[in-house]
C-alpha atoms as a PDB file:
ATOM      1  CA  UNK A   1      99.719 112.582  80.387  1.00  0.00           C
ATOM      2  CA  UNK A   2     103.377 111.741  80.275  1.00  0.00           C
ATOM      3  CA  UNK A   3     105.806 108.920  80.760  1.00  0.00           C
ATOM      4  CA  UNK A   4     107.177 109.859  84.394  1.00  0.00           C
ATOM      5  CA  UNK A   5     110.369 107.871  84.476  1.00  0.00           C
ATOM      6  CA  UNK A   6     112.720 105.666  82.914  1.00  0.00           C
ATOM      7  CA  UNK A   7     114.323 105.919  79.245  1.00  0.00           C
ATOM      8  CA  UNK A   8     111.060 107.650  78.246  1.00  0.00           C
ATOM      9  CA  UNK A   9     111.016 109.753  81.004  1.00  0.00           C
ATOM     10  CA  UNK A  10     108.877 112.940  79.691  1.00  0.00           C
ATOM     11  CA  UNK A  11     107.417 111.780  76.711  1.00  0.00           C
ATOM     12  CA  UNK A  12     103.715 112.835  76.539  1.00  0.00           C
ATOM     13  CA  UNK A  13     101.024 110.376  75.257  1.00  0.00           C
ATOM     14  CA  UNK A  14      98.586 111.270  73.082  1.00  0.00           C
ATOM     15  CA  UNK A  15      95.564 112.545  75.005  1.00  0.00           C
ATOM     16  CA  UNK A  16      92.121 110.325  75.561  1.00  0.00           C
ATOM     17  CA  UNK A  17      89.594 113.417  74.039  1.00  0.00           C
ATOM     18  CA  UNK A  18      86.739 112.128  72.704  1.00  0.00           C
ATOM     19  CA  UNK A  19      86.871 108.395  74.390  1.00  0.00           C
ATOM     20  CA  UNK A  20      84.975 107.659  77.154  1.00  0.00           C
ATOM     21  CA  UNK A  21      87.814 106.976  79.772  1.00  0.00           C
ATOM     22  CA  UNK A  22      89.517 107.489  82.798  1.00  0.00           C
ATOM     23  CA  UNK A  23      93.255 107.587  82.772  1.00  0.00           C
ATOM     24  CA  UNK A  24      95.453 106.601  85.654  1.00  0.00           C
ATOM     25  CA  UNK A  25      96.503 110.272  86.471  1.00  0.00           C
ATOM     26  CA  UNK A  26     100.266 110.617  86.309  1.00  0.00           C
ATOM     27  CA  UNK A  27     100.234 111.267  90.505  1.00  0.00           C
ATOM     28  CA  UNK A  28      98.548 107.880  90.799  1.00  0.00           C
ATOM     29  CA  UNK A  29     101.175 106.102  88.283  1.00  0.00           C
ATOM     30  CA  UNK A  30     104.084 107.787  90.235  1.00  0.00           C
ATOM     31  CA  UNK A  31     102.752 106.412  93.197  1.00  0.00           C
ATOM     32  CA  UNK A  32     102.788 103.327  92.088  1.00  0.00           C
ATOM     33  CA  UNK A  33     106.188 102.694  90.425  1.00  0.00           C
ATOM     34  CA  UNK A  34     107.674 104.162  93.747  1.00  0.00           C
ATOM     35  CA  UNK A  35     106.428 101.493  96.019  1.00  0.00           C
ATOM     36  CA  UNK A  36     107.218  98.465  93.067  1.00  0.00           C
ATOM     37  CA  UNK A  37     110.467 100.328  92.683  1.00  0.00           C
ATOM     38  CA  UNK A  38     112.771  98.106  90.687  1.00  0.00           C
ATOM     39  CA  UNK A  39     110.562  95.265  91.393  1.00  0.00           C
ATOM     40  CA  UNK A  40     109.362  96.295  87.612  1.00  0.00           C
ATOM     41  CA  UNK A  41     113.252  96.072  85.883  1.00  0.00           C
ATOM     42  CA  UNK A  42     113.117  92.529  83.821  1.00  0.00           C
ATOM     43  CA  UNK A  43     109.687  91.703  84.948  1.00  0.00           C
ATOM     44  CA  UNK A  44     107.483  90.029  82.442  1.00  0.00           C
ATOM     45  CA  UNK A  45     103.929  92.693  82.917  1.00  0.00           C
ATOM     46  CA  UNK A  46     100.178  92.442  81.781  1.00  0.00           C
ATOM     47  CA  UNK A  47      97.990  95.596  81.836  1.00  0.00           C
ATOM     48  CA  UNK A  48      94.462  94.663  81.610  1.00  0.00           C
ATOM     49  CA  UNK A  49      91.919  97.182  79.978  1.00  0.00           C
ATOM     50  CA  UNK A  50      94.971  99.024  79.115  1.00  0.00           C
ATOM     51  CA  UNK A  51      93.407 102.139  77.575  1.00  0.00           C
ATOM     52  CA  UNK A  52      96.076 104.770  76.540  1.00  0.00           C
ATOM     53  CA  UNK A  53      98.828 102.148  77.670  1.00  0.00           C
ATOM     54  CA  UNK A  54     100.044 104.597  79.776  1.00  0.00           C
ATOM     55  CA  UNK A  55     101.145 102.058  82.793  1.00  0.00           C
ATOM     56  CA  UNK A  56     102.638  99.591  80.274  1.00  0.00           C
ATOM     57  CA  UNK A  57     104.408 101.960  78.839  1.00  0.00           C
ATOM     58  CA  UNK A  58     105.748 103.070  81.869  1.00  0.00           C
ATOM     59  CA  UNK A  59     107.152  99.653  82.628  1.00  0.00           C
ATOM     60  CA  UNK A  60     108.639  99.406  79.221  1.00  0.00           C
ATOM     61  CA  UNK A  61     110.384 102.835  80.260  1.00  0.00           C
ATOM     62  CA  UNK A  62     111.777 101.500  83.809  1.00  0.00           C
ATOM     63  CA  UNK A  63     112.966  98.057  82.236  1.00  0.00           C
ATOM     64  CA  UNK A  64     110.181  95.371  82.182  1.00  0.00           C
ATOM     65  CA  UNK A  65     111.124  92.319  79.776  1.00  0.00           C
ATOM     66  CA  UNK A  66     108.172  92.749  78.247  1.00  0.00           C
ATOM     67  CA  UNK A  67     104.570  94.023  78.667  1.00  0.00           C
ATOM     68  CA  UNK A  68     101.499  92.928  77.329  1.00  0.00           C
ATOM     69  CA  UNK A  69      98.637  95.164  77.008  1.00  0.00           C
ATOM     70  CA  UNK A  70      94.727  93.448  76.758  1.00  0.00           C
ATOM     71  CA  UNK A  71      92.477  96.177  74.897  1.00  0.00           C
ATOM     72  CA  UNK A  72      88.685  95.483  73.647  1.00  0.00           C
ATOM     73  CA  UNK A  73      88.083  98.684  72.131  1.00  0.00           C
ATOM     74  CA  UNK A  74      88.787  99.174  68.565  1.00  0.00           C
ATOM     75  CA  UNK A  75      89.483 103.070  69.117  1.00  0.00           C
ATOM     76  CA  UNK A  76      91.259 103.054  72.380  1.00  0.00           C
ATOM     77  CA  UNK A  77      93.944 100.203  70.878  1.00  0.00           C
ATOM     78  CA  UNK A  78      94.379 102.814  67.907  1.00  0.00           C
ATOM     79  CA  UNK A  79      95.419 105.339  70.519  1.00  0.00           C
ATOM     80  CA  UNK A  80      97.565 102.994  72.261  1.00  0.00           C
ATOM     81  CA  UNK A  81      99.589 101.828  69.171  1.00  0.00           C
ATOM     82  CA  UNK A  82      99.924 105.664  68.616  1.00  0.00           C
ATOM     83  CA  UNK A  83     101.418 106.109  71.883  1.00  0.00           C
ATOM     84  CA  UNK A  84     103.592 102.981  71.604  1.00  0.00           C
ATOM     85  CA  UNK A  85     104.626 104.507  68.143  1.00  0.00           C
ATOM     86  CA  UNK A  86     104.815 107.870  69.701  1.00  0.00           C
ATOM     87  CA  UNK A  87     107.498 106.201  72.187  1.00  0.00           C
ATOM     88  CA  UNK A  88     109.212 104.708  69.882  1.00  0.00           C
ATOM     89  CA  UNK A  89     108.228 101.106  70.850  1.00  0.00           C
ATOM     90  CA  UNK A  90     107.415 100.415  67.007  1.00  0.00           C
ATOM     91  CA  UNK A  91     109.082  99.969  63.698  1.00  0.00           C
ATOM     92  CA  UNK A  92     112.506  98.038  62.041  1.00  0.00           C
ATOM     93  CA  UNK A  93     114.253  99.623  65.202  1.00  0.00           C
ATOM     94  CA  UNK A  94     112.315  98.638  67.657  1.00  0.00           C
ATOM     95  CA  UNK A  95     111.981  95.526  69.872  1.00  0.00           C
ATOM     96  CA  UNK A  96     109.010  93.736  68.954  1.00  0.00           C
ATOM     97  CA  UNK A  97     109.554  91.178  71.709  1.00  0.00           C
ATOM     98  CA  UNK A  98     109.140  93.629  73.891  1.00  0.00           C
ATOM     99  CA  UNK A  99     105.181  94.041  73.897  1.00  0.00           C
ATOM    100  CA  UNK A 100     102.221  92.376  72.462  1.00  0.00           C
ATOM    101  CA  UNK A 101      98.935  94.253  72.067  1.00  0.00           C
ATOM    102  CA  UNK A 102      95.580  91.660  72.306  1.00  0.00           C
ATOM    103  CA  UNK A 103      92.350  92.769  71.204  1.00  0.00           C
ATOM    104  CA  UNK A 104      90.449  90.927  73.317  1.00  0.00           C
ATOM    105  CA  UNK A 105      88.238  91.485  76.789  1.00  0.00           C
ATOM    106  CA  UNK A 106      90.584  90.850  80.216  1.00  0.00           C
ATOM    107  CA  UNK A 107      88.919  87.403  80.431  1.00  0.00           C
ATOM    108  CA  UNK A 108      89.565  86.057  77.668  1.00  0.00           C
ATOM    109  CA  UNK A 109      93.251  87.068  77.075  1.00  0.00           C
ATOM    110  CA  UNK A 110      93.805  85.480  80.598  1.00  0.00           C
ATOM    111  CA  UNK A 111      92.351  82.049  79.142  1.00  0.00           C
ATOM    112  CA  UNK A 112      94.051  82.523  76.054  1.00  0.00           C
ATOM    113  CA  UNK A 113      97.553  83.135  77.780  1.00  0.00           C
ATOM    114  CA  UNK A 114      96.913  80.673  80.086  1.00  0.00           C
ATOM    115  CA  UNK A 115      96.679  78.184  77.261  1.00  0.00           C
ATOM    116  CA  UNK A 116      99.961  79.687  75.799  1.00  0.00           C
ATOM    117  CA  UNK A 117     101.551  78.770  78.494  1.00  0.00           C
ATOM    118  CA  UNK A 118     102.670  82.623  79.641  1.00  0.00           C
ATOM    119  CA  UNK A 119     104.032  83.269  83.285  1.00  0.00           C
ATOM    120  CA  UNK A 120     104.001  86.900  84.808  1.00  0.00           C
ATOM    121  CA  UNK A 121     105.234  88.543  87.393  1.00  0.00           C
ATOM    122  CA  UNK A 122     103.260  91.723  87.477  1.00  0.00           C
ATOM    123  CA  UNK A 123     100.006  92.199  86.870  1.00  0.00           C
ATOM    124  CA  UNK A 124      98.138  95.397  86.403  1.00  0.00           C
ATOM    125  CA  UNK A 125      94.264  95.419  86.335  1.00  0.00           C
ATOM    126  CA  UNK A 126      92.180  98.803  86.012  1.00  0.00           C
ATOM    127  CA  UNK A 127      88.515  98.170  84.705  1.00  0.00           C
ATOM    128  CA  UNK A 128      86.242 101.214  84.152  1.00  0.00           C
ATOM    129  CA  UNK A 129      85.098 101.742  87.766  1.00  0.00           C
ATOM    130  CA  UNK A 130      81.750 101.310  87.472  1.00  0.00           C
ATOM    131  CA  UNK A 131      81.572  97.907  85.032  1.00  0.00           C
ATOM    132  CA  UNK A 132      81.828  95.625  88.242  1.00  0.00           C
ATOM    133  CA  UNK A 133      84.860  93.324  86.993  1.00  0.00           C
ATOM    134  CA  UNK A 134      87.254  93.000  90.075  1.00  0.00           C
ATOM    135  CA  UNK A 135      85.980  89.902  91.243  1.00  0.00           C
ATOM    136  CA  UNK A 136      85.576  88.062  87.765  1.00  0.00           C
ATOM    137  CA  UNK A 137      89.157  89.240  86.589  1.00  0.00           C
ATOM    138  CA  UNK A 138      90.735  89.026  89.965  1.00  0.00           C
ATOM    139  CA  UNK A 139      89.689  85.401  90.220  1.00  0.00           C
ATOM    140  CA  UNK A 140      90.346  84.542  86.654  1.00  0.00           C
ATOM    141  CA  UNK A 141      93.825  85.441  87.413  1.00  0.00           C
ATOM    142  CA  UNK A 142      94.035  83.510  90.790  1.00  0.00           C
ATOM    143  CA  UNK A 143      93.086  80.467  88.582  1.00  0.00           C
ATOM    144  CA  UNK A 144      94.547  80.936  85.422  1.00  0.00           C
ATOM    145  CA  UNK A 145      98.350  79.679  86.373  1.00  0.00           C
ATOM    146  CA  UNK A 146      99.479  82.760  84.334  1.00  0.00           C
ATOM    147  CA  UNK A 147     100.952  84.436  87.373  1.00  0.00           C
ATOM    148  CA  UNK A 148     104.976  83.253  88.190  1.00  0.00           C
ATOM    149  CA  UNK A 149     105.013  82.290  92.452  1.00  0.00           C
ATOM    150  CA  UNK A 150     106.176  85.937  93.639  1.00  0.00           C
ATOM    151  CA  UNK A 151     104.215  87.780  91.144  1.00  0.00           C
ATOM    152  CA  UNK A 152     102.157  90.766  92.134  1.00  0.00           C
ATOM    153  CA  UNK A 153      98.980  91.815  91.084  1.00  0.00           C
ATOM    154  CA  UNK A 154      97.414  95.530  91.737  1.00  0.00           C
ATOM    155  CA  UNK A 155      94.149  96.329  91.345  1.00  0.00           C
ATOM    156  CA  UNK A 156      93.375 100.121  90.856  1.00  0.00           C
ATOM    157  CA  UNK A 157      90.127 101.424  91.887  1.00  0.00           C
ATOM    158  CA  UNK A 158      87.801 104.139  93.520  1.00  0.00           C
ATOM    159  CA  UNK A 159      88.364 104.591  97.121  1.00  0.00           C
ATOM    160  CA  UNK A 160      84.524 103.821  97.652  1.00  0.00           C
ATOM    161  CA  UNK A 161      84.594 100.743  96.063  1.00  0.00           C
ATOM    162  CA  UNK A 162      86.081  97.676  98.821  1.00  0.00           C
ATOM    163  CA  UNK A 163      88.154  95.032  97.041  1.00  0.00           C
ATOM    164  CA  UNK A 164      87.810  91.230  99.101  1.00  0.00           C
ATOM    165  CA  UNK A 165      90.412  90.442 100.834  1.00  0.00           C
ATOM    166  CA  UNK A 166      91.153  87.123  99.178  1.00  0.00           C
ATOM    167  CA  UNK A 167      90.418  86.208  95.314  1.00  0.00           C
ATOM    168  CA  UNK A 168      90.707  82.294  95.502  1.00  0.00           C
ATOM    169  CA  UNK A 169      94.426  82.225  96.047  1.00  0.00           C
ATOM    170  CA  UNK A 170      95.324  86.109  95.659  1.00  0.00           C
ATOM    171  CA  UNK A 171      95.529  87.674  99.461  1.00  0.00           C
ATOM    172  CA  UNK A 172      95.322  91.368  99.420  1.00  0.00           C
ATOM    173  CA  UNK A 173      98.523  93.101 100.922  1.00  0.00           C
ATOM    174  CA  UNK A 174      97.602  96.502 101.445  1.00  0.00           C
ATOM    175  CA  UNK A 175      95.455  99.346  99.747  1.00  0.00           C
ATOM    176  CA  UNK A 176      96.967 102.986  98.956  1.00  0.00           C
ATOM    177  CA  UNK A 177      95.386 105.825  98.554  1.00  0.00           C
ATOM    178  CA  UNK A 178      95.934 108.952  96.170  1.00  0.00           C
ATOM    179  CA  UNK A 179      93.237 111.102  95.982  1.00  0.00           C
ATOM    180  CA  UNK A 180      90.131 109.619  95.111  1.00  0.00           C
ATOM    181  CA  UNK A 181      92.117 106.627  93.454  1.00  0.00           C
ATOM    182  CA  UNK A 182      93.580 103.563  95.780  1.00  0.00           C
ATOM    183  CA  UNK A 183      95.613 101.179  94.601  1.00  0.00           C
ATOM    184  CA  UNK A 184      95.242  97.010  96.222  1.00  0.00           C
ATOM    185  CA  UNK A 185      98.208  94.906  96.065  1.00  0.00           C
ATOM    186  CA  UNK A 186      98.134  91.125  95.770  1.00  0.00           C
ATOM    187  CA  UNK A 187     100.385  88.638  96.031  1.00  0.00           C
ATOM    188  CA  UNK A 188      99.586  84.694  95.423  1.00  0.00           C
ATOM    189  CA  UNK A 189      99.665  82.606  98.583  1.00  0.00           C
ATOM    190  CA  UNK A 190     101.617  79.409  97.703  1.00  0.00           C
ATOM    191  CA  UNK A 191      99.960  76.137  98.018  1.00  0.00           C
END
C-alpha cells in the first residue's frame, strides 16, 4: 500500500497484518482520485471507517484543506496515526489543522459534527462489506446538514452488493467498477 499521488506520492503505509481488514487496493484508490480529479484540492474531506487512512491520506497528498478520519477500533487508529506519522502529517512541523482523527463509530461522529457545526464537501464512506451499514450511514449523512450544497459522497462497496438509488436527499450518480470493488457517487439534490 502506497500513497499514489500528490506531495506524498510513493510513500508506503504501514501494512494491515494481523487486523481483520480490507484495504481499498491502490488500483481502486487510483481510480478514484482520477475521476474527482482536482475536485479534491482545498476540499474539506471525511473518511468514514477509515482503517489504514489510506484514502485520507491520499487527499491530504493531492491538496484537501483538511480531512477527517472516523475510526472505532482502538488498533486500527494506532496504525493510522502511524501512517499519518509515517507521512509526516504529525509533530511541531506539521499542520495540525490539517486532520482530526475521531474515535468514534461513523454514526456518531456524523451527529457529533453535525452539532459542531462542520460542512464538507467530500465524503468518503467504506464499511466492512459485510456489516450492512450503507443505508444507516448513507442516510445519516443525507440528514445530518454536514455535507456543503455541491458536496460529493462515494460509497465503496462489493460489486454484488446494490446501493439504492436515493438516500433521503443523496441521488446516486453513477457506480464504477474495478475489479470486484465499485465505487457509487452521490451528490445532494437541493431542496
Amino acid at each position: 500500500m502506497r500513497v499514489i499521488g500528490g506531495t506524498l506520492r510513493g510513500t508506503r503505509l504501514h501494512p494491515l497484518k494481523g487486523l481483520n481488514l480490507r484495504p481499498t487496493l491502490d488500483r481502486v484508490r487510483e481510480s478514484l482520485f482520477n475521476i474527482v480529479g482536482n475536485g479534491i484540492e482545498g476540499a474539506r474531506v471525511l473518511d468514514l471507517f477509515a482503517g489504514s487512512g489510506a484514502v485520507g491520506i491520499e487527499a491530504l497528498s493531492r491538496g484537501a484543506r483538511r480531512v477527517v478520519f472516523v475510526e472505532s477500533s482502538a488498533k486500527v487508529r494506532d496504525l493510522l496515526q502511524g501512517n499519518l506519522e509515517k507521512c509526516r502529517l504529525t509533530g511541531p512541523d506539521a499542520n495540525s489543522a490539517a486532520w482530526t482523527l475521531l474515535s468514534t463509530t461513523a454514526r456518531q461522529a456524523i451527529d457529533l459534527l453535525s452539532r459542531q457545526g462542520e460542512v464538507l464537501d467530500w465524503v468518503y464512506v467504506d464499511p466492512p462489506f459485510d456489516a450492512n451499514l450503507y443505508t444507516e450511514t448513507l442516510t445519516a449523512l443525507a440528514e445530518s446538514g454536514i455535507l456543503a450544497p455541491e458536496a460529493e459522497v462515494v460509497a465503496e462497496h462489493f460489486h454484488k452488493t446494490a446501493l439504492a438509488e436515493n438516500y433521503v436527499r443523496l441521488k446516486k450518480r453513477e457506480t464504477r467498477r474495478t475489479g470486484d470493488t465499485c465505487l457509487s457517487f452521490f451528490y445532494l439534490e437541493n431542496g
